[in-house]
Each structure stands twice: as structure tokens, then as C-alpha cells.
PDB file of N, CA and C in Angstrom:
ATOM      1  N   UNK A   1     121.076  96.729 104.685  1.00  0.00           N
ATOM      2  CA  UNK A   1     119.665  97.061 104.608  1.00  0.00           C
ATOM      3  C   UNK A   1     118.837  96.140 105.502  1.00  0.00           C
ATOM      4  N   UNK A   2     119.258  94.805 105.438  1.00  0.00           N
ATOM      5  CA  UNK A   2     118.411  93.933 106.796  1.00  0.00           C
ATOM      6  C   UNK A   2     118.425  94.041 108.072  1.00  0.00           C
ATOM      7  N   UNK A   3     119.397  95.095 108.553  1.00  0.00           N
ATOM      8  CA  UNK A   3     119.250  95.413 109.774  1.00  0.00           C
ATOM      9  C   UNK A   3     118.528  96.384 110.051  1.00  0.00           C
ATOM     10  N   UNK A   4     117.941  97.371 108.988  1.00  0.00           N
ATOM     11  CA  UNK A   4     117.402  98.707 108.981  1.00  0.00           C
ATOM     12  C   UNK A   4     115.921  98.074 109.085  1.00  0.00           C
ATOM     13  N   UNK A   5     115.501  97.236 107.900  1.00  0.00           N
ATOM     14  CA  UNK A   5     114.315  96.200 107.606  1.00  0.00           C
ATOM     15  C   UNK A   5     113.893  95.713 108.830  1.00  0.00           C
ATOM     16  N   UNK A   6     114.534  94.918 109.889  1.00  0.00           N
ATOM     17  CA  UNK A   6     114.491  94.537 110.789  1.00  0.00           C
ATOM     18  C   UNK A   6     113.895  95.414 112.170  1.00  0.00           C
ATOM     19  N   UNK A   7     115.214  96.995 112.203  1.00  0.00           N
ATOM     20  CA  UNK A   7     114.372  97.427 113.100  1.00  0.00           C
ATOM     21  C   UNK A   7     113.485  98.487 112.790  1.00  0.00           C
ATOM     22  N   UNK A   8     113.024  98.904 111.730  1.00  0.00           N
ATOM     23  CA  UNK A   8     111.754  99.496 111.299  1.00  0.00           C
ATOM     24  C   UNK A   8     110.553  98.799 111.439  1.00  0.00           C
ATOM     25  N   UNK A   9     110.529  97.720 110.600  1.00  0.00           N
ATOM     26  CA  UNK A   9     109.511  96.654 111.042  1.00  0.00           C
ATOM     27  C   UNK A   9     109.201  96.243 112.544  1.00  0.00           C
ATOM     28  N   UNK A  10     109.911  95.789 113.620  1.00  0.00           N
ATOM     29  CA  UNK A  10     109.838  96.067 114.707  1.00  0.00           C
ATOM     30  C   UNK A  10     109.373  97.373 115.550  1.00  0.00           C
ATOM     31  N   UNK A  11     109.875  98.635 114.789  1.00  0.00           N
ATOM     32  CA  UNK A  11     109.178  99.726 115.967  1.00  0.00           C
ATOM     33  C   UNK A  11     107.704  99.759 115.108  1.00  0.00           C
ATOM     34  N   UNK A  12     107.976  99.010 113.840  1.00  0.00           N
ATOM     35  CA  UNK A  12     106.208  99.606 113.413  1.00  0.00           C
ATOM     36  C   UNK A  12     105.133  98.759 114.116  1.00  0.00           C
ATOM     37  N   UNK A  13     106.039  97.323 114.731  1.00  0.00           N
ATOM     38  CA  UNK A  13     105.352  95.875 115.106  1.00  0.00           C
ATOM     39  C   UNK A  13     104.336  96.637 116.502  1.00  0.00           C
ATOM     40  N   UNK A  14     104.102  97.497 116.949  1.00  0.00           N
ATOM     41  CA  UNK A  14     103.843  98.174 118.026  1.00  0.00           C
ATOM     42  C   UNK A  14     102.895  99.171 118.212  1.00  0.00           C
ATOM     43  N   UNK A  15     101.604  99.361 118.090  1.00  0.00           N
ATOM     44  CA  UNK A  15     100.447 100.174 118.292  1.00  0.00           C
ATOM     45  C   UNK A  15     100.847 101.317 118.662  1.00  0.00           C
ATOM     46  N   UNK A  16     101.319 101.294 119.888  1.00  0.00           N
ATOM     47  CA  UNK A  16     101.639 102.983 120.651  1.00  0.00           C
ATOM     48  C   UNK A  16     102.900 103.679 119.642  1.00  0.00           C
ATOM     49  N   UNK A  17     103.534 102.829 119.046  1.00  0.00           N
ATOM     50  CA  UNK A  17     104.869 103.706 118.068  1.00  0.00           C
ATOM     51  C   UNK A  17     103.964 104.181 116.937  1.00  0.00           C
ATOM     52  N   UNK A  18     103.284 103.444 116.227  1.00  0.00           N
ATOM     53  CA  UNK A  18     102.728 103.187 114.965  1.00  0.00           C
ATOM     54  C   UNK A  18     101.758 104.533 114.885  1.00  0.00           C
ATOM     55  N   UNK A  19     100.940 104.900 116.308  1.00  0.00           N
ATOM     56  CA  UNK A  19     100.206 106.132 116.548  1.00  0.00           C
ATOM     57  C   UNK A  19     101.160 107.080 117.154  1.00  0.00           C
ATOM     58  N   UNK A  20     102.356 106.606 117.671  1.00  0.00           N
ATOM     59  CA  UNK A  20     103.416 108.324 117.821  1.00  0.00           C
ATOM     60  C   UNK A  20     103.398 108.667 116.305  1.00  0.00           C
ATOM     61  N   UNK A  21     103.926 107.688 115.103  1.00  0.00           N
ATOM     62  CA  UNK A  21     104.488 108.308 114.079  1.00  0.00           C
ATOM     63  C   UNK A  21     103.082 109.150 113.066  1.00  0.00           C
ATOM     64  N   UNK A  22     101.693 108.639 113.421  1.00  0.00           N
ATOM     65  CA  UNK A  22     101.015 109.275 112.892  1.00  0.00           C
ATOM     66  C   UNK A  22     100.765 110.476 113.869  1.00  0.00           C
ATOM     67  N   UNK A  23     100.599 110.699 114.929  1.00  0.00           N
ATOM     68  CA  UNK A  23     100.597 111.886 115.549  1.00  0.00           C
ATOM     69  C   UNK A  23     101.901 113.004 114.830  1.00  0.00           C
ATOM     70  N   UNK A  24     103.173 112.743 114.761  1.00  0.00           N
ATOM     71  CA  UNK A  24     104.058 113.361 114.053  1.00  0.00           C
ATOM     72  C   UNK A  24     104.141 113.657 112.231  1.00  0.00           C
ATOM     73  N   UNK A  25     103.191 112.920 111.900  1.00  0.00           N
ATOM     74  CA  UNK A  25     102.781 113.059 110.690  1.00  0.00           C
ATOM     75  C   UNK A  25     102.589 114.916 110.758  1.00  0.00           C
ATOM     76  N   UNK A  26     101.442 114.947 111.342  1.00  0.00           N
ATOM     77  CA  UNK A  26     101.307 116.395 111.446  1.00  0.00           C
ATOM     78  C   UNK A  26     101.994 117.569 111.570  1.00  0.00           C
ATOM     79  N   UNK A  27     102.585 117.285 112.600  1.00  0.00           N
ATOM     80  CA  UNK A  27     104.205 118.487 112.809  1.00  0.00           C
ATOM     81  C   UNK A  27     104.450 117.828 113.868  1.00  0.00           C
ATOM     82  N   UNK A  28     105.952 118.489 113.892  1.00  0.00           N
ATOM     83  CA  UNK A  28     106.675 118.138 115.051  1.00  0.00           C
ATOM     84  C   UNK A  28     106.020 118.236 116.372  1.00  0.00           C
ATOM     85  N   UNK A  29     106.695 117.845 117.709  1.00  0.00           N
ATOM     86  CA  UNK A  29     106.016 117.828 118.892  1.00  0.00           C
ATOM     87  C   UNK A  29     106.747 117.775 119.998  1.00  0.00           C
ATOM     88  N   UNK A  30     106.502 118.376 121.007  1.00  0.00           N
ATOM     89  CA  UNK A  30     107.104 118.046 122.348  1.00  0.00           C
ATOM     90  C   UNK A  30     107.759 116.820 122.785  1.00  0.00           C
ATOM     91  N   UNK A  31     108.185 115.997 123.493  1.00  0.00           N
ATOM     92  CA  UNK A  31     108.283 114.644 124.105  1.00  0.00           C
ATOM     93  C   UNK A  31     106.578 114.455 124.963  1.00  0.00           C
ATOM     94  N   UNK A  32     106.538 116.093 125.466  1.00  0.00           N
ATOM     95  CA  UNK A  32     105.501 115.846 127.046  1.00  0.00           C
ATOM     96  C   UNK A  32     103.800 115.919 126.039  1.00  0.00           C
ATOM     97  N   UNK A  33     104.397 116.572 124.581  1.00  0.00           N
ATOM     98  CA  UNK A  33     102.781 116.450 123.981  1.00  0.00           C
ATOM     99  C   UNK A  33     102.660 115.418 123.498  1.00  0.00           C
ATOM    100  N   UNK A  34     103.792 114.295 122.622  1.00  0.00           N
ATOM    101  CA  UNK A  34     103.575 112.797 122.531  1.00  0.00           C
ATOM    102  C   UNK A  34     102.811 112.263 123.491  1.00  0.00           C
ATOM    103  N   UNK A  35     103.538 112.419 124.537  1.00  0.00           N
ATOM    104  CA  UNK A  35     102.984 111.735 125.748  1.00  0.00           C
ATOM    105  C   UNK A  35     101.383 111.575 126.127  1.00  0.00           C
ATOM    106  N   UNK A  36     100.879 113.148 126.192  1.00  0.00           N
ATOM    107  CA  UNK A  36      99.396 113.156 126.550  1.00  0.00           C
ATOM    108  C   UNK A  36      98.670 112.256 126.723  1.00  0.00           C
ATOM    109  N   UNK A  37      98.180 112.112 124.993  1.00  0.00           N
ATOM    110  CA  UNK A  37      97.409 111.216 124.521  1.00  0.00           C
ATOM    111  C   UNK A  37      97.262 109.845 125.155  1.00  0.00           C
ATOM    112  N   UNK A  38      98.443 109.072 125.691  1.00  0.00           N
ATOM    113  CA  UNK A  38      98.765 107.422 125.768  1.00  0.00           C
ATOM    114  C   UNK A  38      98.370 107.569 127.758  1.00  0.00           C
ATOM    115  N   UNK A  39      97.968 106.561 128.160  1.00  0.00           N
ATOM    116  CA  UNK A  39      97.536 106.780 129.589  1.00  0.00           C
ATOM    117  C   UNK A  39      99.346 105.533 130.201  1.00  0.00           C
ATOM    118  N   UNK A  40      99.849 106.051 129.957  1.00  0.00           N
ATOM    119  CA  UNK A  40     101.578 105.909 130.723  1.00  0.00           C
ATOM    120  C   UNK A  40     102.543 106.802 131.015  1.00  0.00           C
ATOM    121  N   UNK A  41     103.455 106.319 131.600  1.00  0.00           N
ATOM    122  CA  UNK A  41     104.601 107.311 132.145  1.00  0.00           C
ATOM    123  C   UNK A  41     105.080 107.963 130.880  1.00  0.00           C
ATOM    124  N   UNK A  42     105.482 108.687 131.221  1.00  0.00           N
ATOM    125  CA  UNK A  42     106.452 110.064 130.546  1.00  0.00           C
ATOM    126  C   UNK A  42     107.551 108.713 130.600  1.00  0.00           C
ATOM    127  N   UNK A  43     108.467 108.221 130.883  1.00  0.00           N
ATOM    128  CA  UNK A  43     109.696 106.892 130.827  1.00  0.00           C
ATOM    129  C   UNK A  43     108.948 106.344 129.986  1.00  0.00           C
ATOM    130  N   UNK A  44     107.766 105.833 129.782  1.00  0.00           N
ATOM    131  CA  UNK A  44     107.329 104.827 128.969  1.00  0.00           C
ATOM    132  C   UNK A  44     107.296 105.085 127.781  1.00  0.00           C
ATOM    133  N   UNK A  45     106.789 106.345 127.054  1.00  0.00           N
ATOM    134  CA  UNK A  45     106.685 106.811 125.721  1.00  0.00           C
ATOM    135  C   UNK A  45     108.576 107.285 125.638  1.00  0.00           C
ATOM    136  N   UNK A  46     109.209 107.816 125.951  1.00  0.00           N
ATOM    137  CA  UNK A  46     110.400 108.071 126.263  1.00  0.00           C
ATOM    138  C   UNK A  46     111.465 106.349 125.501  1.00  0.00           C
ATOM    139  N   UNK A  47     111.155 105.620 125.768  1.00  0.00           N
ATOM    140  CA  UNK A  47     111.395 103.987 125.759  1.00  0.00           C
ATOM    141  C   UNK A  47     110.867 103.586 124.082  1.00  0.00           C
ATOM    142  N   UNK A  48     109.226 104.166 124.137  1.00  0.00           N
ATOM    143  CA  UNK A  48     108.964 103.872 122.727  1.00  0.00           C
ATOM    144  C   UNK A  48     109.677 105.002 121.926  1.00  0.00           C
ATOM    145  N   UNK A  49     109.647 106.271 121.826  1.00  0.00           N
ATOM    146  CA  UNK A  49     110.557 107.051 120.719  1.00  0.00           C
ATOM    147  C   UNK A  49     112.177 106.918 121.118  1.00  0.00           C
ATOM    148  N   UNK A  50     113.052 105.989 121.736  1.00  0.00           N
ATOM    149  CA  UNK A  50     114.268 105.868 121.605  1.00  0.00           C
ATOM    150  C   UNK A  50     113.947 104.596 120.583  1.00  0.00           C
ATOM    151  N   UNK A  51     113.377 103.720 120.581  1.00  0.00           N
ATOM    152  CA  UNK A  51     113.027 102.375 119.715  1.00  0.00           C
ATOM    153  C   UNK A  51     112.946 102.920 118.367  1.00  0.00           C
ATOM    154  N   UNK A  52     111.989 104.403 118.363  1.00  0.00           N
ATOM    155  CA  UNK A  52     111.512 104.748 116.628  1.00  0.00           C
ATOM    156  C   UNK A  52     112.762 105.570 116.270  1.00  0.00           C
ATOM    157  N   UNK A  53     113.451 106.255 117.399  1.00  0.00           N
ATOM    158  CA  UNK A  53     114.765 106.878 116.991  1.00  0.00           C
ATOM    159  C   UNK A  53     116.033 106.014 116.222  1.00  0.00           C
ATOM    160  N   UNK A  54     116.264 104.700 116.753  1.00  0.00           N
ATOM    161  CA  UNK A  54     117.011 103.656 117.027  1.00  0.00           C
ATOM    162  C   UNK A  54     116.646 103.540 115.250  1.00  0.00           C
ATOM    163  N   UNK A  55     115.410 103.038 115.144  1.00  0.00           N
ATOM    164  CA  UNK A  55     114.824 102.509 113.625  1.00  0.00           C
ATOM    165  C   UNK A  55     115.225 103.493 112.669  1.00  0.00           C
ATOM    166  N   UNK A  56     115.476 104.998 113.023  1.00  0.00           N
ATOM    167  CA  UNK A  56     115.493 105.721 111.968  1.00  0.00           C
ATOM    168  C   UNK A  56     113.860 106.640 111.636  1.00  0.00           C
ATOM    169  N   UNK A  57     113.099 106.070 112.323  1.00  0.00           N
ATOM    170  CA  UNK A  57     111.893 106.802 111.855  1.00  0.00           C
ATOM    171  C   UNK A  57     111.448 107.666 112.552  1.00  0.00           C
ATOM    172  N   UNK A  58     112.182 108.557 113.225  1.00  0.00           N
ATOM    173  CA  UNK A  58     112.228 109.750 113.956  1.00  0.00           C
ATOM    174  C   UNK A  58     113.417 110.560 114.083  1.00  0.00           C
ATOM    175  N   UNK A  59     113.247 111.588 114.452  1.00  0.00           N
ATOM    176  CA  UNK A  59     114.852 112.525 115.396  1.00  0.00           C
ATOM    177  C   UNK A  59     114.573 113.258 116.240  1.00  0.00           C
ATOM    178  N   UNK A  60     115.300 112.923 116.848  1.00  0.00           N
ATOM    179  CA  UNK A  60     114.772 114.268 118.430  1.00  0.00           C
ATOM    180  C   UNK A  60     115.642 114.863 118.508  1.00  0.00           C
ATOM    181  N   UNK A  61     115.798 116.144 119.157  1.00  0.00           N
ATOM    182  CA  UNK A  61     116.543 116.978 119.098  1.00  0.00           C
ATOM    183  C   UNK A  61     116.099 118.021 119.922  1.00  0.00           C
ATOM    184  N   UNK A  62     117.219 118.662 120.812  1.00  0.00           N
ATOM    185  CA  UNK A  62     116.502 119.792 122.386  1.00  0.00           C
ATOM    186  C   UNK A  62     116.815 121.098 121.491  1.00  0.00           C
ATOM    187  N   UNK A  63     115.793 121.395 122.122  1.00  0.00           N
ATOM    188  CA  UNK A  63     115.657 123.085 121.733  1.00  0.00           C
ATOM    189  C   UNK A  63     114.931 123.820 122.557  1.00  0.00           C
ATOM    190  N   UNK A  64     116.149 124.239 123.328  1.00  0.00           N
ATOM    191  CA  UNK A  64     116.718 124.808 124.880  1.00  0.00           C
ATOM    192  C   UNK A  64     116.082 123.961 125.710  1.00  0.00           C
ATOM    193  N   UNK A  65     115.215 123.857 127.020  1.00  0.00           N
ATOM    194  CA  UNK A  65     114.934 122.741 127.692  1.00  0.00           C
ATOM    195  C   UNK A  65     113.977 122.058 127.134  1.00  0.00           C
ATOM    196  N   UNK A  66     113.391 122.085 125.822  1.00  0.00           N
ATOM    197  CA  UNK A  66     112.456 121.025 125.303  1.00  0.00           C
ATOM    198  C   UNK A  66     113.433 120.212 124.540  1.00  0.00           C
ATOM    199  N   UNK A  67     112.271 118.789 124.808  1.00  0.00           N
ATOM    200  CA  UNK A  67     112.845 117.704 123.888  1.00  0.00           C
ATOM    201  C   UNK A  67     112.002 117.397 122.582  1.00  0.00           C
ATOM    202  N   UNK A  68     112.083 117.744 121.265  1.00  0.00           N
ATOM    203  CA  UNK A  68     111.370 117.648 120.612  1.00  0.00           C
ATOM    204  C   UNK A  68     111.240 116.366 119.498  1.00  0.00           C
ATOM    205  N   UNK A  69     109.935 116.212 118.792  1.00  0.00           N
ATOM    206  CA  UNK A  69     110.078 114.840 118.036  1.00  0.00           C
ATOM    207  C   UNK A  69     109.980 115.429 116.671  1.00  0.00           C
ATOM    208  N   UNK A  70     110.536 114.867 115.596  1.00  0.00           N
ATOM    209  CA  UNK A  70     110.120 114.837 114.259  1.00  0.00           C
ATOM    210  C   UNK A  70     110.190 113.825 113.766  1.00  0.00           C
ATOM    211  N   UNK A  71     109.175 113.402 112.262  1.00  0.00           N
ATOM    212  CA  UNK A  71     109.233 112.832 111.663  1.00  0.00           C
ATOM    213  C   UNK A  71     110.220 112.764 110.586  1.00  0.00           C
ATOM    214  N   UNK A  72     110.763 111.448 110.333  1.00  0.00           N
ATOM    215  CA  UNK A  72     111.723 111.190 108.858  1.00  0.00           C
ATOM    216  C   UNK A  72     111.101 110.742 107.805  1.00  0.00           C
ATOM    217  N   UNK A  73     110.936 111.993 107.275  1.00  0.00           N
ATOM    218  CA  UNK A  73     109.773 111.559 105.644  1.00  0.00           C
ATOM    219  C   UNK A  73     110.540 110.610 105.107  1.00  0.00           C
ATOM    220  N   UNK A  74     112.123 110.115 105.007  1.00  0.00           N
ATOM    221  CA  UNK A  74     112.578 109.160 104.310  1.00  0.00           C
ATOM    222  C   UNK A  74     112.936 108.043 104.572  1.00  0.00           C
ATOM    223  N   UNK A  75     112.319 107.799 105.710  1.00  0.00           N
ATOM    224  CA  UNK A  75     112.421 106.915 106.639  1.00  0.00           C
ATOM    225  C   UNK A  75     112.183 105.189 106.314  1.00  0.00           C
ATOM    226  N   UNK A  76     110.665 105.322 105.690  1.00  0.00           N
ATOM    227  CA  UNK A  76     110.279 104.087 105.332  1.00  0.00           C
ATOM    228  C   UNK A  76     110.689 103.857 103.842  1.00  0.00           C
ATOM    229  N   UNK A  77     111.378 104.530 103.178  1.00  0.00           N
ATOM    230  CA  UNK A  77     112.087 104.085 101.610  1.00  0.00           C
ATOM    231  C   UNK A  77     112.243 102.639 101.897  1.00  0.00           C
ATOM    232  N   UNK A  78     113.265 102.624 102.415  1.00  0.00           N
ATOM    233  CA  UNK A  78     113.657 101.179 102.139  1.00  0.00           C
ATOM    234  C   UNK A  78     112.863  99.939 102.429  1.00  0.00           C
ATOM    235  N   UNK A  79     111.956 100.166 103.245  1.00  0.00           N
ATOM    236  CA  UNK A  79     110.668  99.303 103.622  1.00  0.00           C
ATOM    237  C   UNK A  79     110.171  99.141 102.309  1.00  0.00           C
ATOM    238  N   UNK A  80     109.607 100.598 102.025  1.00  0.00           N
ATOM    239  CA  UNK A  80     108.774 100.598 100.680  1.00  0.00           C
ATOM    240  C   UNK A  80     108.972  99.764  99.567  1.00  0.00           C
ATOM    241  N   UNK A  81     110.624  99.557  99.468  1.00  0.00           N
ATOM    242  CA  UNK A  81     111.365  99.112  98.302  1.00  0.00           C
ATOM    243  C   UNK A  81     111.093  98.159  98.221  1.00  0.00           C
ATOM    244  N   UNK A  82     111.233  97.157  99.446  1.00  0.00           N
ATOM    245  CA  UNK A  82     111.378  96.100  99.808  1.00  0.00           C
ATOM    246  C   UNK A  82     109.870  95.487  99.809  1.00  0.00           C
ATOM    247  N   UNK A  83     108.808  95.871  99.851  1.00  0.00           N
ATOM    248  CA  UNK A  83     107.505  95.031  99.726  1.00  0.00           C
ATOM    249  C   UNK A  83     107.342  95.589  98.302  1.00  0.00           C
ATOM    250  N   UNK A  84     107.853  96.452  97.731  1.00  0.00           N
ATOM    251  CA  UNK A  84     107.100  96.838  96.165  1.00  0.00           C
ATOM    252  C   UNK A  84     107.801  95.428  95.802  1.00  0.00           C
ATOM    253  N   UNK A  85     108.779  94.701  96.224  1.00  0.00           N
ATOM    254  CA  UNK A  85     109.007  93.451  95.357  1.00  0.00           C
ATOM    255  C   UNK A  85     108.475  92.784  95.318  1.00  0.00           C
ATOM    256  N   UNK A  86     107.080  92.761  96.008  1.00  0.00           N
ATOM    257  CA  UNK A  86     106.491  91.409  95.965  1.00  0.00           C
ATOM    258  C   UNK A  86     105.393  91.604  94.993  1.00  0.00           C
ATOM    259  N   UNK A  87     105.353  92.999  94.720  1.00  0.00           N
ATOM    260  CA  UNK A  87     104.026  93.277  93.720  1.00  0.00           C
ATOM    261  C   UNK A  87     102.801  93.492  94.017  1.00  0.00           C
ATOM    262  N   UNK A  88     102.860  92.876  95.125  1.00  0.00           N
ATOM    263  CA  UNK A  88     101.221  93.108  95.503  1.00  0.00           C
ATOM    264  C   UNK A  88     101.100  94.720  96.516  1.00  0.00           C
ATOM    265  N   UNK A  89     101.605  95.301  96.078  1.00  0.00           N
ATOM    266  CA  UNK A  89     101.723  96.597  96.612  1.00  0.00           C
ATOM    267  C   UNK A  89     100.927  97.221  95.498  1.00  0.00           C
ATOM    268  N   UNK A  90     101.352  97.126  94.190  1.00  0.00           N
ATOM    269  CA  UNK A  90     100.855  98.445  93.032  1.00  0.00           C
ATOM    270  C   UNK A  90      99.868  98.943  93.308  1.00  0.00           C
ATOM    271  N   UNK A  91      99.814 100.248  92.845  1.00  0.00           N
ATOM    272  CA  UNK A  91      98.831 101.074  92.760  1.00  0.00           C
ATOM    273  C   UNK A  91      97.765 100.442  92.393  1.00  0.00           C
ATOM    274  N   UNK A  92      96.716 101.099  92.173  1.00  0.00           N
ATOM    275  CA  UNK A  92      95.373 100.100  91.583  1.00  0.00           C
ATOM    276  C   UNK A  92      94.717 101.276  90.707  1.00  0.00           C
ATOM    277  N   UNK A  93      94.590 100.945  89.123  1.00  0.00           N
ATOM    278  CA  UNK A  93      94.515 102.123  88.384  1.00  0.00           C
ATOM    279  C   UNK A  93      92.940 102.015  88.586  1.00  0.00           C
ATOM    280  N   UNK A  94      91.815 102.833  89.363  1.00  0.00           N
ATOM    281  CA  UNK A  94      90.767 102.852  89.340  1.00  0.00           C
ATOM    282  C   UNK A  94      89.980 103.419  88.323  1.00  0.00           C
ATOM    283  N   UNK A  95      90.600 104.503  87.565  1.00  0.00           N
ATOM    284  CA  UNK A  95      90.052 104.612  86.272  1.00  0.00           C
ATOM    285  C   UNK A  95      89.775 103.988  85.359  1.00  0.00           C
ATOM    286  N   UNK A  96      90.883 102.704  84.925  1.00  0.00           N
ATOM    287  CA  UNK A  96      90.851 101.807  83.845  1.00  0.00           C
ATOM    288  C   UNK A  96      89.932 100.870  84.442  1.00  0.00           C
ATOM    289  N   UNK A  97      89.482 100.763  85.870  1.00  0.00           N
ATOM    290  CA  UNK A  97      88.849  99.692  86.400  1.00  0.00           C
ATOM    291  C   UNK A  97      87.323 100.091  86.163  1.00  0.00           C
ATOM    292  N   UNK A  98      86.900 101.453  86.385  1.00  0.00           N
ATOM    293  CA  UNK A  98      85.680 102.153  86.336  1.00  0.00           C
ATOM    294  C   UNK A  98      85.350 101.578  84.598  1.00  0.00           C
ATOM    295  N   UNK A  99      86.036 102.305  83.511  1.00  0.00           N
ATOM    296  CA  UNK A  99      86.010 102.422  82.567  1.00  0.00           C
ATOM    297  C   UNK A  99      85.822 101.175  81.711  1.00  0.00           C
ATOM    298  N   UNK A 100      86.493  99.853  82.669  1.00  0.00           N
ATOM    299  CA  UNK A 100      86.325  98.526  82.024  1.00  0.00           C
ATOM    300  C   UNK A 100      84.827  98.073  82.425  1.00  0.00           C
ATOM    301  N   UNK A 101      84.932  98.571  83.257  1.00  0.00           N
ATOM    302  CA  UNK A 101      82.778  98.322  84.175  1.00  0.00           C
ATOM    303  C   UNK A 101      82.337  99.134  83.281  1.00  0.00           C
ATOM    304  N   UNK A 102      82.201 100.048  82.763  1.00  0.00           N
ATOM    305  CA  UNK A 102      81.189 100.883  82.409  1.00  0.00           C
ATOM    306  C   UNK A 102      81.415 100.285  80.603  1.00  0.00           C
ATOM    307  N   UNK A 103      82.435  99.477  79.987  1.00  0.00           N
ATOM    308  CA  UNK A 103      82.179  99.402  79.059  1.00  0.00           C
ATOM    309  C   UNK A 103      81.324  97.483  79.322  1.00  0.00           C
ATOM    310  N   UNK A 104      80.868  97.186  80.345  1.00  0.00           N
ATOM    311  CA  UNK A 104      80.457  96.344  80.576  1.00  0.00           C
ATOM    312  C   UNK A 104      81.315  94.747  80.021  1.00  0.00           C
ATOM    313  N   UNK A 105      81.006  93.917  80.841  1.00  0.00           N
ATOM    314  CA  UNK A 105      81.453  92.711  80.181  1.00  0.00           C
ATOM    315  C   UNK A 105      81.307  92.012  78.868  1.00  0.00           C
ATOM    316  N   UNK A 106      82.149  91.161  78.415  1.00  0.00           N
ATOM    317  CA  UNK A 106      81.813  90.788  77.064  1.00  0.00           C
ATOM    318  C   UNK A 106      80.267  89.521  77.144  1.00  0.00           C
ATOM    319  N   UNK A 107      79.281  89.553  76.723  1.00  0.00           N
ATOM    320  CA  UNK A 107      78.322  88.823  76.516  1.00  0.00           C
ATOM    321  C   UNK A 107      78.210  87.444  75.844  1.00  0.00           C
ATOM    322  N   UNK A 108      78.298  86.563  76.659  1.00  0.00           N
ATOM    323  CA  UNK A 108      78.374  84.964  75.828  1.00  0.00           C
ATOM    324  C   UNK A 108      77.625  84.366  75.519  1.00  0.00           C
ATOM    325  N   UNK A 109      76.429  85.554  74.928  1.00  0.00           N
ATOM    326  CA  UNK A 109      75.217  85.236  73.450  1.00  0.00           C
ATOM    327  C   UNK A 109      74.186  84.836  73.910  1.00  0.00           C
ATOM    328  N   UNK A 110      74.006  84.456  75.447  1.00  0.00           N
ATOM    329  CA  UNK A 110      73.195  83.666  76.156  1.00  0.00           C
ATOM    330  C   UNK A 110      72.619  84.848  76.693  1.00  0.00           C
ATOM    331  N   UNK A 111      71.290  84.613  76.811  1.00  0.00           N
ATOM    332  CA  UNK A 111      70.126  85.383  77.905  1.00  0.00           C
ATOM    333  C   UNK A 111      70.415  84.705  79.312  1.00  0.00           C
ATOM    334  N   UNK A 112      70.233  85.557  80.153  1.00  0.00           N
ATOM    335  CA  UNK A 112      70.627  84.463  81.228  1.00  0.00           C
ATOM    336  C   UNK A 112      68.886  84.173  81.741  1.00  0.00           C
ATOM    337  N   UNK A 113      67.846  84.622  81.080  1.00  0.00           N
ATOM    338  CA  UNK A 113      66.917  84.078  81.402  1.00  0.00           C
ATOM    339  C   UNK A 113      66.615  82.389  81.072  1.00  0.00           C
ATOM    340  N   UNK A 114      67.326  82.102  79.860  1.00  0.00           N
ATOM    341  CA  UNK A 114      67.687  81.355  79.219  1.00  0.00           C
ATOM    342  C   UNK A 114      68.339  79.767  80.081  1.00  0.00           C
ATOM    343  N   UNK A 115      68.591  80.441  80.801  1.00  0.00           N
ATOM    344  CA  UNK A 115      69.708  79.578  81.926  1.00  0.00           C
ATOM    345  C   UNK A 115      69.059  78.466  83.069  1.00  0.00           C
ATOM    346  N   UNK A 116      67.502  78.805  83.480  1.00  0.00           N
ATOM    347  CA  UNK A 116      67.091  78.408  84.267  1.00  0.00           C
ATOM    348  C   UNK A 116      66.630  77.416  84.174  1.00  0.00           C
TER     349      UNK A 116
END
């Protein structure tokens, strides 16, 4: 798993990968429609999705002379796994948080006009 950790984290370490994989969020894509968007060579984005291929967080695959990209919805599991250990990931129950505000704080008998 630390080698997977390793190069996931690395292709994510990277702006132009980090916006291929949200561009593919959407649906699949060309190689030449990845490309568009980024002002570099067709070799250059080519270089970054062999890196996100390499990581696992893509697959390409030709279909007839296109080269196409997809996303691996299961891609970042093991990432995921791996920072939920630290905890500071959890969800954040905003209901119980609303609901603890709205039943307001407990009052420590004092006016705070009282205070000055």
C-alpha cells in the first residue's frame, strides 16, 4: 500500500494532474480534449496522464484511433483510508452543531452587563 500512497500523492502533488482528474470527473475524454484547456504540448499533458495512469487514478484506453481518458472512482480508497486515521478528516455533523447553537449556551448566572 506505500507504494500506491506514494505515487497517488505525488500525481495529486501537481496542479495540471489535480485539474486533469477534475476535468474527468465529468466523463470521459479525448487525450486531444484534456489537452485544450492547459497552454502546452500535446507530449506534455501526454507525460502528466502516464504519471496519473502509473498512480492508478486513471485508464486510458484506444478506441479505434482515439486515445481516451477515464476516471478510477476507486482510485483514491486507499488514500482515503489512510488520512481517515488521523481523524481529522470526519464528517462534521452540522445539524447537531446548528441545534447545539440554537439551544444556546449554558449561562454562568452573570449579566454580562455586570462585567464591566
Amino acid at each position: 500500500m506505500a507504494h500506491t500512497l506514494d505515487s497517488v500523492f505525488a500525481a495529486l502533488a501537481d496542479p495540471t494532474r489535480r485539474r486533469i482528474l477534475e476535468m474527468l470527473l465529468e466523463d470521459d475524454m479525448a487525450v486531444t480534449d484534456v489537452a485544450d484547456p492547459f497552454d502546452m504540448s500535446l507530449a506534455g499533458i501526454s507525460k502528466h496522464l502516464t504519471v496519473l495512469t502509473q498512480a492508478g487514478l486513471i485508464q486510458q484506453e484506444r478506441r479505434g484511433r482515439v486515445k481516451w481518458c477515464k476516471l478510477d472512482p476507486d482510485a483514491l480508497q486507499d488514500a482515503w483510508t489512510w488520512m481517515q486515521g488521523f481523524g481529522q478528516f470526519d464528517t462534521i455533523d452540522f445539524d447537531a452543531l446548528e441545534a447545539l447553537i440554537d439551544q444556546g449556551l449554558p449561562s454562568s448566572g452573570r449579566d454580562p452587563a455586570d462585567q464591566q
